[in-house]
C-alpha atoms as a PDB file:
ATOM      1  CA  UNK A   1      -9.372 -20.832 -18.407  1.00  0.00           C
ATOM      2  CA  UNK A   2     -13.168 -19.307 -17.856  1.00  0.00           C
ATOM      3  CA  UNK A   3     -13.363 -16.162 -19.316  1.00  0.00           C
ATOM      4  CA  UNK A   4     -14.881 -13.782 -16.940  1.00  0.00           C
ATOM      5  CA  UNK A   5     -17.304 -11.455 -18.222  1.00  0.00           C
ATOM      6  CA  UNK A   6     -17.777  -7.494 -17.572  1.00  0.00           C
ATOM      7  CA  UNK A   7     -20.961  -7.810 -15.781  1.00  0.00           C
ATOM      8  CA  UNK A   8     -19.351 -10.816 -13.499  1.00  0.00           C
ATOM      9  CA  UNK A   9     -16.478  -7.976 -12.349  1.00  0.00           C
ATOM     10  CA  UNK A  10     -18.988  -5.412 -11.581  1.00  0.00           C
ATOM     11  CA  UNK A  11     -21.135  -7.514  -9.152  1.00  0.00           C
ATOM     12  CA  UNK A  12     -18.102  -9.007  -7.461  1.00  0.00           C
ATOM     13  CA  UNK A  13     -17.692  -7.380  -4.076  1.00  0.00           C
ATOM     14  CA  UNK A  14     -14.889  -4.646  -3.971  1.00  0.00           C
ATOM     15  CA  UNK A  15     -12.993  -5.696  -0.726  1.00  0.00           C
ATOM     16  CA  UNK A  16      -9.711  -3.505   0.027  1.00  0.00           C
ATOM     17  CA  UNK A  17      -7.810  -4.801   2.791  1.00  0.00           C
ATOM     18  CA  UNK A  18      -6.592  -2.465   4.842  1.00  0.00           C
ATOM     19  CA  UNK A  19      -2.960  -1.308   6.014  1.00  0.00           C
ATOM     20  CA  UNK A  20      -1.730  -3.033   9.223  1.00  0.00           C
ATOM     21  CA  UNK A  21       1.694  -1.670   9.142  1.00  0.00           C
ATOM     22  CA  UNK A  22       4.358  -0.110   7.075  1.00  0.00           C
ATOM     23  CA  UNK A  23       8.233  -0.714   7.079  1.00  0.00           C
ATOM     24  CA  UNK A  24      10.192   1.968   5.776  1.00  0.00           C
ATOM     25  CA  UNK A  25      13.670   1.844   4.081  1.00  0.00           C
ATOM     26  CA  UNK A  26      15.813   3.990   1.802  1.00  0.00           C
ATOM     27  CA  UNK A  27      14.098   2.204  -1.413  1.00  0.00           C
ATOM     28  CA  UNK A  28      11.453   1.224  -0.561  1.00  0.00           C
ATOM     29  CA  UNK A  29       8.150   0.911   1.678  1.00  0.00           C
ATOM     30  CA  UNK A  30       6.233  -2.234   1.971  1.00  0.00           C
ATOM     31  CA  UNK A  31       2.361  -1.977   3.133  1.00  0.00           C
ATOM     32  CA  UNK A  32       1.569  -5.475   5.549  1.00  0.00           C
ATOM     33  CA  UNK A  33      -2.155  -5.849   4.808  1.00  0.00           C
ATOM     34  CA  UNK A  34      -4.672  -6.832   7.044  1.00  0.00           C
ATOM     35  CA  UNK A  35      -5.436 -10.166   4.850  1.00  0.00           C
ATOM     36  CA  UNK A  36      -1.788 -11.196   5.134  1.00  0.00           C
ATOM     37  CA  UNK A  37      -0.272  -9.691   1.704  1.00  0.00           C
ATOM     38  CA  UNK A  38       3.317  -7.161   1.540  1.00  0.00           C
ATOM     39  CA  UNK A  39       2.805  -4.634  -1.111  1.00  0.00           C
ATOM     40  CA  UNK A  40       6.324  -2.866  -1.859  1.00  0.00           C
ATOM     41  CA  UNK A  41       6.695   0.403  -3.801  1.00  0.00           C
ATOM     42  CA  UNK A  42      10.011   1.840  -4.539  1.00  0.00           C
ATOM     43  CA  UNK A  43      11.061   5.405  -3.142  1.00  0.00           C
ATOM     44  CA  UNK A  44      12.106   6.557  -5.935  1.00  0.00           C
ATOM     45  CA  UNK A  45       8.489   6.362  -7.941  1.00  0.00           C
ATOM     46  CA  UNK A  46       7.512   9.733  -5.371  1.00  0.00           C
ATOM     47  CA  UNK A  47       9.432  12.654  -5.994  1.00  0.00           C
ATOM     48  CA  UNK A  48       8.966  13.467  -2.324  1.00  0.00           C
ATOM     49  CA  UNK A  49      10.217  10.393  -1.189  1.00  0.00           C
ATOM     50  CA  UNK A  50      12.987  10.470  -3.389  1.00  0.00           C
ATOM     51  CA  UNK A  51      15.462  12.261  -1.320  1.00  0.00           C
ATOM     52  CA  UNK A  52      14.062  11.996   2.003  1.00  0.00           C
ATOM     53  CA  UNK A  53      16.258  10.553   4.946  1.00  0.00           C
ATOM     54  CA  UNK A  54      15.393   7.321   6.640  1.00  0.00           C
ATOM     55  CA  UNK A  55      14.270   9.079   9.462  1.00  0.00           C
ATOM     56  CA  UNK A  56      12.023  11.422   7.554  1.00  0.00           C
ATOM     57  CA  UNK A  57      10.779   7.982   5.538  1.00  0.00           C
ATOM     58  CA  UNK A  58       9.942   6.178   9.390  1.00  0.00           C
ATOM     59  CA  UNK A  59       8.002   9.372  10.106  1.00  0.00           C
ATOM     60  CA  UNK A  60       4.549   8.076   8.984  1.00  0.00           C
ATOM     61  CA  UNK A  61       1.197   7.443  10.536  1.00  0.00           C
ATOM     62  CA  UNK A  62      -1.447   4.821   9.170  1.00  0.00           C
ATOM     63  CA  UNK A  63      -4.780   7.008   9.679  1.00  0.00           C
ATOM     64  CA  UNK A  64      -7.066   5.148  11.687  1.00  0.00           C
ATOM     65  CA  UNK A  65      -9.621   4.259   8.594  1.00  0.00           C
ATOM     66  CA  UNK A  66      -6.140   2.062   7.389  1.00  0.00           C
ATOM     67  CA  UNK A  67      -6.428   2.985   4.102  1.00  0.00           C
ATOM     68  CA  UNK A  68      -4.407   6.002   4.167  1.00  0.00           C
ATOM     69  CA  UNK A  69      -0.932   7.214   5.145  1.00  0.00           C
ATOM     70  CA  UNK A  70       0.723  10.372   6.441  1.00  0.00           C
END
């Protein structure tokens, strides 16, 4: 395996895909990415989340820059 040195990482392009979409459930929320990946994230790692409803947890917005969420 090449070994990939720090000044390689710093002049690789930082690319962060954005949000597409989100589905919601009780444990979890998974992120669909623009460039085709599912990122899931339990509930319970956000004390907000942790007892929220599943209505409260489908009342979201993606802000329009689709890196954030409300």
């Amino acid at each position: 395996m090449k070994e990939i040195k720090e000044r390689e990482i710093s002049s690789m392009p930082h690319f962060q895909p954005q949000i597409k979409n989100l589905d919601c459930q009780k444990e979890k929320i998974t992120a669909f990415l623009v460039d085709g990946r599912e990122l899931s994230i339990p509930t319970t790692w956000f004390a907000r989340l942790r007892n929220a409803t599943l209505d409260q947890l489908k009342n979201y917005e993606v802000l329009p820059d689709g890196y954030h969420i409300h």
